[in-house]
Structure formats: C-alpha cells, structure tokens
Protein backbone atom coordinates (compact mmCIF):
# COMPACT_ATOMS: atom_id res chain seq x y z
CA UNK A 1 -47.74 147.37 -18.58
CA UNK A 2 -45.37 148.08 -15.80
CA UNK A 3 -41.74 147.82 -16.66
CA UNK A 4 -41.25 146.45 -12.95
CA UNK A 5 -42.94 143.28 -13.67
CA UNK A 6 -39.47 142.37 -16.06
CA UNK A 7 -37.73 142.70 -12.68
CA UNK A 8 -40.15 140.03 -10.90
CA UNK A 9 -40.05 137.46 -13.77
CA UNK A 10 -36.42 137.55 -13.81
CA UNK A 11 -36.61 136.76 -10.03
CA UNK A 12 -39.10 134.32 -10.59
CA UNK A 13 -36.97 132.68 -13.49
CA UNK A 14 -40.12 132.78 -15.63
CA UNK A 15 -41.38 134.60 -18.57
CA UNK A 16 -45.01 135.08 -19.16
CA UNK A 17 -46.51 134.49 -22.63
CA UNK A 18 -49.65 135.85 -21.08
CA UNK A 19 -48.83 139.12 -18.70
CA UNK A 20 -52.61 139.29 -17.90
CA UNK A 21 -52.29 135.58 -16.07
CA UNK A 22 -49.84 137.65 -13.93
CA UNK A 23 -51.41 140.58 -13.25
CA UNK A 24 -54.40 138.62 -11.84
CA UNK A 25 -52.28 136.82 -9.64
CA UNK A 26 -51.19 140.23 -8.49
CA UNK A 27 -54.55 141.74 -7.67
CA UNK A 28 -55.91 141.76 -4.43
CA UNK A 29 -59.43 142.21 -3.79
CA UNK A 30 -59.65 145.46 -2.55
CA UNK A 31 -58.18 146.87 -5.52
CA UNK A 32 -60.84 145.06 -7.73
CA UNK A 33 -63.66 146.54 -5.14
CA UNK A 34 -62.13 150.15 -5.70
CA UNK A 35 -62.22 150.00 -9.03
CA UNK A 36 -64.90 147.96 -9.77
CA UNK A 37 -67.63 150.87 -10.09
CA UNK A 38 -64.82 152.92 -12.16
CA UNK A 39 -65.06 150.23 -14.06
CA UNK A 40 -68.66 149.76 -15.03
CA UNK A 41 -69.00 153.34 -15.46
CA UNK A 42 -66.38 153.97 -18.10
CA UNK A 43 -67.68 150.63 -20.04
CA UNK A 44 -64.46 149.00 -19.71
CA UNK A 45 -64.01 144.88 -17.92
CA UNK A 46 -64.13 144.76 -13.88
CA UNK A 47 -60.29 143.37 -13.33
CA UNK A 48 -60.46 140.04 -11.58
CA UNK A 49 -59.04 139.00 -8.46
CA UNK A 50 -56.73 136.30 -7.13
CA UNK A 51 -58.96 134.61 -5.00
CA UNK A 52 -59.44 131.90 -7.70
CA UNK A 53 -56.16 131.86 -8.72
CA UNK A 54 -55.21 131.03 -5.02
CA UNK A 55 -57.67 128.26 -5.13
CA UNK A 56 -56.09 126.43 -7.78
CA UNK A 57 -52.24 127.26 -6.78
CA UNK A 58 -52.86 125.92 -3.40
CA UNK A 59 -53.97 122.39 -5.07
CA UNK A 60 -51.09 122.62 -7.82
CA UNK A 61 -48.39 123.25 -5.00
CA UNK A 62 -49.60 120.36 -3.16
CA UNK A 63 -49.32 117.90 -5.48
CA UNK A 64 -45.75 119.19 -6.63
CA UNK A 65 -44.56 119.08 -2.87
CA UNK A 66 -46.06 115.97 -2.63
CA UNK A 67 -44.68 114.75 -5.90
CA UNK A 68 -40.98 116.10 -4.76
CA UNK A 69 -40.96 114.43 -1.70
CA UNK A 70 -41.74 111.00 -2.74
CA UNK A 71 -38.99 110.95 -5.56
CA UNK A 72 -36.47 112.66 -2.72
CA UNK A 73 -37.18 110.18 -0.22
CA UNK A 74 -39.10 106.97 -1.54
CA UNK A 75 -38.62 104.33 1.31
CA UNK A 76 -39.31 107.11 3.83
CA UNK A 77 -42.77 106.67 6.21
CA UNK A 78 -45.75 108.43 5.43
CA UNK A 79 -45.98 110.29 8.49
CA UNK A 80 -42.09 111.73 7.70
CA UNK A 81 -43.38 112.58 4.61
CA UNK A 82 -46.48 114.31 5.85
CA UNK A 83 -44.19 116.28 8.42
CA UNK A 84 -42.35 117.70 6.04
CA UNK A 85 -44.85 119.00 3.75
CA UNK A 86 -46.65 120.60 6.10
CA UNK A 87 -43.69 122.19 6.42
CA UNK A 88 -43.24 122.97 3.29
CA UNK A 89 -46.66 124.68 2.57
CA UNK A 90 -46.97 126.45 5.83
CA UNK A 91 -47.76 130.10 6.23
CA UNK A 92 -44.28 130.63 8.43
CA UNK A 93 -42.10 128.79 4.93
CA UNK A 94 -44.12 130.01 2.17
CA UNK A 95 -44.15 133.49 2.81
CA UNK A 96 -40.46 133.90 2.93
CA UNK A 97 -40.24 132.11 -0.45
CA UNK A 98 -42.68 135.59 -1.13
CA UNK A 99 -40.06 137.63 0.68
CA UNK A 100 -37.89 136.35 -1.50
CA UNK A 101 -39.28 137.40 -4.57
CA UNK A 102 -39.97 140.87 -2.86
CA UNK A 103 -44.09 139.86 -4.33
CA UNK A 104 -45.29 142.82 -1.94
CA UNK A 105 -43.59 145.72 -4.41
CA UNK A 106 -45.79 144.12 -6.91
CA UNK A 107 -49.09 143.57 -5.26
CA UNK A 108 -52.43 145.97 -6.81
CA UNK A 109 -54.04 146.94 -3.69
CA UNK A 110 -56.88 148.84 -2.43
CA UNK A 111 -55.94 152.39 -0.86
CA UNK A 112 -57.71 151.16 2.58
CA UNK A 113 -55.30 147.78 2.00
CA UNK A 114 -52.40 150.17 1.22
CA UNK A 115 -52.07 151.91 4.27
CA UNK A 116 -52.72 149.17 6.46
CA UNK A 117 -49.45 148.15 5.22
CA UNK A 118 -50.92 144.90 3.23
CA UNK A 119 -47.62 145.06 0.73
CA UNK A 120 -45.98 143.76 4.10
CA UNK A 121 -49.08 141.11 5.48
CA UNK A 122 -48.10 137.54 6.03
CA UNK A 123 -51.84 136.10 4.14
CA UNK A 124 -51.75 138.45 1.50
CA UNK A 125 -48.18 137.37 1.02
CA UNK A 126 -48.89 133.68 1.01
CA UNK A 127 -51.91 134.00 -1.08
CA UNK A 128 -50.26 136.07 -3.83
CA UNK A 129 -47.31 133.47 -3.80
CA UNK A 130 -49.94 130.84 -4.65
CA UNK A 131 -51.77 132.48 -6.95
CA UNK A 132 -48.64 133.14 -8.84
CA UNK A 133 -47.63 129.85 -8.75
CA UNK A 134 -51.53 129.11 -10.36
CA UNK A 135 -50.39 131.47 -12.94
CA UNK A 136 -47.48 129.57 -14.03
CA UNK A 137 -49.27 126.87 -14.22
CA UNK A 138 -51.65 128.16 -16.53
CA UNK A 139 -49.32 130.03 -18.37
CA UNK A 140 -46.50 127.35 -18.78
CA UNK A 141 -48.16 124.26 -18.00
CA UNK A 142 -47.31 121.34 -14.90
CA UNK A 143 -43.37 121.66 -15.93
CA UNK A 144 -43.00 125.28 -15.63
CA UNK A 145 -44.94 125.07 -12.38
CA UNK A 146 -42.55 122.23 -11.29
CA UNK A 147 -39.20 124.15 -11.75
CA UNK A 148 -40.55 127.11 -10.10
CA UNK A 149 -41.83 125.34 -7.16
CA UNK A 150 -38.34 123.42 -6.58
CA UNK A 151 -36.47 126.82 -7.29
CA UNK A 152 -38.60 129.27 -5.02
CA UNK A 153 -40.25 127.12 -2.88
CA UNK A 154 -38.53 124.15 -2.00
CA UNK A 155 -34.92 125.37 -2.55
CA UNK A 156 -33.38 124.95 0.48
CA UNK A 157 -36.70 124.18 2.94
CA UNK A 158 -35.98 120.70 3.55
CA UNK A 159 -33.13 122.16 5.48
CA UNK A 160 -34.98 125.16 7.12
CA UNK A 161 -36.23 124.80 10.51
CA UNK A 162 -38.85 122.31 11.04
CA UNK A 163 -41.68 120.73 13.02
CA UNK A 164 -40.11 119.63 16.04
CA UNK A 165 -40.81 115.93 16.82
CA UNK A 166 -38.78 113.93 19.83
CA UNK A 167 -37.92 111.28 16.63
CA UNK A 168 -36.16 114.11 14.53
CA UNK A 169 -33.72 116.77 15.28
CA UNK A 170 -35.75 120.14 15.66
CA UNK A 171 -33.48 121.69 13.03
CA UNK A 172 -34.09 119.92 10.14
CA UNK A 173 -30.83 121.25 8.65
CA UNK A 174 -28.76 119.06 10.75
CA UNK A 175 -29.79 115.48 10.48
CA UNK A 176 -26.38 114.69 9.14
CA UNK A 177 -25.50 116.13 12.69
CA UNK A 178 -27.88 114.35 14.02
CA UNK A 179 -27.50 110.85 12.61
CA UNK A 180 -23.87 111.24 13.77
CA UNK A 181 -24.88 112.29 17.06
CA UNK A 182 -27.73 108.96 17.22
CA UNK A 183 -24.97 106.27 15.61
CA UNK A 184 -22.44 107.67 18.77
CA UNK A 185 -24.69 107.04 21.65
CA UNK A 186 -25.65 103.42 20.00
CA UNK A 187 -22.14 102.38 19.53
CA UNK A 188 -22.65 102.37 15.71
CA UNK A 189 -20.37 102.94 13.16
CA UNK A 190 -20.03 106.54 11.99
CA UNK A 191 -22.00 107.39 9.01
CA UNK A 192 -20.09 107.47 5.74
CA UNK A 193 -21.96 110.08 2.46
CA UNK A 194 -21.23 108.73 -0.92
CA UNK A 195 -21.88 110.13 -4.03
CA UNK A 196 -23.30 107.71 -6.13
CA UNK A 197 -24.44 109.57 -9.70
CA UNK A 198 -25.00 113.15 -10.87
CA UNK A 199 -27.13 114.01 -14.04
CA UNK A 200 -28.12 116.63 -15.62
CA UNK A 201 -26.23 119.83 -17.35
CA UNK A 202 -23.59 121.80 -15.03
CA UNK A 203 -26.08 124.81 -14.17
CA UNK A 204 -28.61 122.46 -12.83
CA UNK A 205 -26.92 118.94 -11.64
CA UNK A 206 -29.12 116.56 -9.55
CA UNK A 207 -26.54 114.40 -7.32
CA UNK A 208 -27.36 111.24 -5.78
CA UNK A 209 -26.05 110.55 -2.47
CA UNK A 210 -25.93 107.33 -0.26
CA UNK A 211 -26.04 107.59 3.38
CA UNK A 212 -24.40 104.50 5.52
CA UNK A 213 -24.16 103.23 8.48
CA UNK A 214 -22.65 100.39 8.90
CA UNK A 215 -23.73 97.64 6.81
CA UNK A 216 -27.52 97.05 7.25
CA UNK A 217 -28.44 100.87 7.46
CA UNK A 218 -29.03 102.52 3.58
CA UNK A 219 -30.12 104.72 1.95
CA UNK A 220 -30.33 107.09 -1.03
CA UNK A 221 -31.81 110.39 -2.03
CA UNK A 222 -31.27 113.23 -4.40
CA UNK A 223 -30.92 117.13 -4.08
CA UNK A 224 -29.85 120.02 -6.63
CA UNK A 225 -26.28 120.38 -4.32
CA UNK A 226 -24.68 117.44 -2.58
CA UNK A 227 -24.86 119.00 0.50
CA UNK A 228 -28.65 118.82 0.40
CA UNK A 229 -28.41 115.13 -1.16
CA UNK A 230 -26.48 114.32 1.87
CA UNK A 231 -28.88 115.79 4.21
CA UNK A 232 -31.94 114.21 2.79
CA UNK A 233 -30.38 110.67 2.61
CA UNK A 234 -28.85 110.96 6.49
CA UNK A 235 -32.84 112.34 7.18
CA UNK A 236 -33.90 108.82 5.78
CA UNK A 237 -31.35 106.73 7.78
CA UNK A 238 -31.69 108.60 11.01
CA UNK A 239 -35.89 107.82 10.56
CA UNK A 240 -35.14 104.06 10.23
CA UNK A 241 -32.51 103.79 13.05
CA UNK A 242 -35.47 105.94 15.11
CA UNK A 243 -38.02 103.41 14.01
CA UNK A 244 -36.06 100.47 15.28
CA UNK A 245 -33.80 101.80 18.19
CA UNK A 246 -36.71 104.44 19.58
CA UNK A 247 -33.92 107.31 21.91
C-alpha cells in the first residue's frame, strides 16, 4: 500500500476502513487499460476504474449540497438556491476543493495520461474528487460523506466568487457589503448581525446569526464561523429586499 495515501486521508480528515474503496477512486482509466492485459496474463483481478465511482459521487454530492443549502438558508427562493449550487458543483469550484487536497499526487494513471500532464487536468481532477467523495460514502456511510463534503467542498464556497446575476452582488463574498450598500441607496436603516445561538463542541461550533434591517426585514442562517453565518443571513435579506424593491 503506499505510505502516501496516510498523507491524503489526513488531508481529507478521513480514515478508510477499506483502502481498496480508495484506491478505486484513485484509478483512472488508462491505468486500468495498461494494465489490464498484465493482468489477465499473470491470473491476477483487472483493477477497476472510477468511472462508477464518479457516477454515484456525483448523485451523493448533490443531494448533500442540496441538503446544506436548504438548512443554511430555508426561507430563501428556489432559484437562489439553484444559483448557488450550481455553483457549488461546478467544474471551476470543485476542482480547487481537488487542488486542495493536492488529489493529482495521488492519481494511478496511464503512461500516455502521465505525460499529457493528466495529474494536473481540470476533468480528471473533478472526477477523482467525486469519486472519492463516492468512496466515503461507501466506506463511512451518508455522515462521513456529509462532514467531508461541508469540510472540503463547501467550506468557504458560499463566499467564493459566484454566478453573476444583476439581483446579487457578483462576489458572493460580499453580500454583507452589499446589503449595506442596497439599504443606503433605499434610505433604509443600516443592517445590524446578531448572534443568536452557537452549538456544538469548541473545534466545530455552528453559530446562528440574524441579519436586520430595520424592523420588517429578517432573517437567520447558520455557518461553521460567524463571519460566514453573517454572510449567509445578509445573502437572505438582500434576496428579499431585491424581490420587493427590484435596483
């Protein structure tokens, strides 16, 4: 087994009980093509792709974005909500959640895929990330996929630049900026950030933050800082205020 694959799980923040799960997720299909008559010949089992794996990590991280984004922001519309999970599984997000996790080091490739620099290739990337994220799945079950969706994936994307939309702010990072901004050229009251709970143990709180302005605009959403508890609830207020007083 390679010893480097210690160094990816700790990055990951997930232990295997089943390295071959893993490895699978690891293995491109040109290195099961190369080795596939190596295989048969020496009477030993054809290693399986990702492809499969891919399938079914696609699906899983989905529904977790999905999942994530209705508990973060439960009043908001469906099309915010489908804005920013197409953000979230996009090719442009995901594959620096892959960067992150330097997945290229560990990819098995085909020579041909090798030199063509595939460690480095944006689909290969994106499709190893979600076949990983299959493997956790099957290896840990829907919580362990959970936590290492919100920890790699989401993190920090609901503040990473966005779709662009003339209703929100084209950095998505700023709608606190931008609800102040909106509330100044309506004459509203400045927007006032409260926080209203926090739960869970110190290394992992989840704060819940109110966003106001004034007295009829509300809101509420949570986030593992309270910076991005902030940002989601102003996101929710400055949709509302959008929805009633279009710019």
């Amino acid at each position: 087994m390679r010893p480097e694959l210690d160094a990816l799980e700790v990055a990951a923040g997930y232990r295997f009980a089943d390295r071959q799960v893993l490895l699978r997720a690891l293995t491109h299909s040109s290195h099961v093509n190369e080795h596939a008559e190596h295989a048969l010949a020496s009477g030993v089992s054809t290693p399986r792709d990702n492809e499969a794996l891919e399938f079914l990590g696609d699906s899983v991280l989905g529904f977790l974005i999905s999942e994530e984004l209705l508990q973060r922001f439960p009043d908001a519309a469906e099309g915010q909500l489908s804005k920013l999970k197409a953000h979230l599984v996009s090719a442009a997000w995901l594959v620096q959640a892959a960067q992150r996790l330097a997945l290229g080091e560990y990819l098995q490739l085909g020579r041909g895929e090798e030199l063509s620099g595939g460690r480095t290739k944006k689909t290969l990337l994106v499709d190893a990330l979600e076949a990983l994220i299959a493997a956790v799945y099957l290896d840990g079950g829907i919580e362990a996929a959970r936590e290492f969706v919100q920890r790699i994936v989401i993190a920090d994307g609901m503040s990473a630049e966005g779709p662009a939309d003339s209703r929100f702010p084209n950095n998505l990072t700023d709608y606190k900026s931008a609800l102040q901004e909106f509330a100044q050229a309506r004459h509203l009251p400045q927007p006032r950030y409260v926080i209203v709970r926090e739960r869970g143990p110190e290394h992992s709180k989840t704060f819940t933050v109110e966003a106001r302005v004034g007295r009829d605009w509300v809101a509420q959403a949570e986030g593992h800082t309270k910076k991005s508890a902030a940002q989601m609830a102003a996101c929710v207020v400055y949709e509302r205020l959008c929805a009633s007083l279009p710019p």
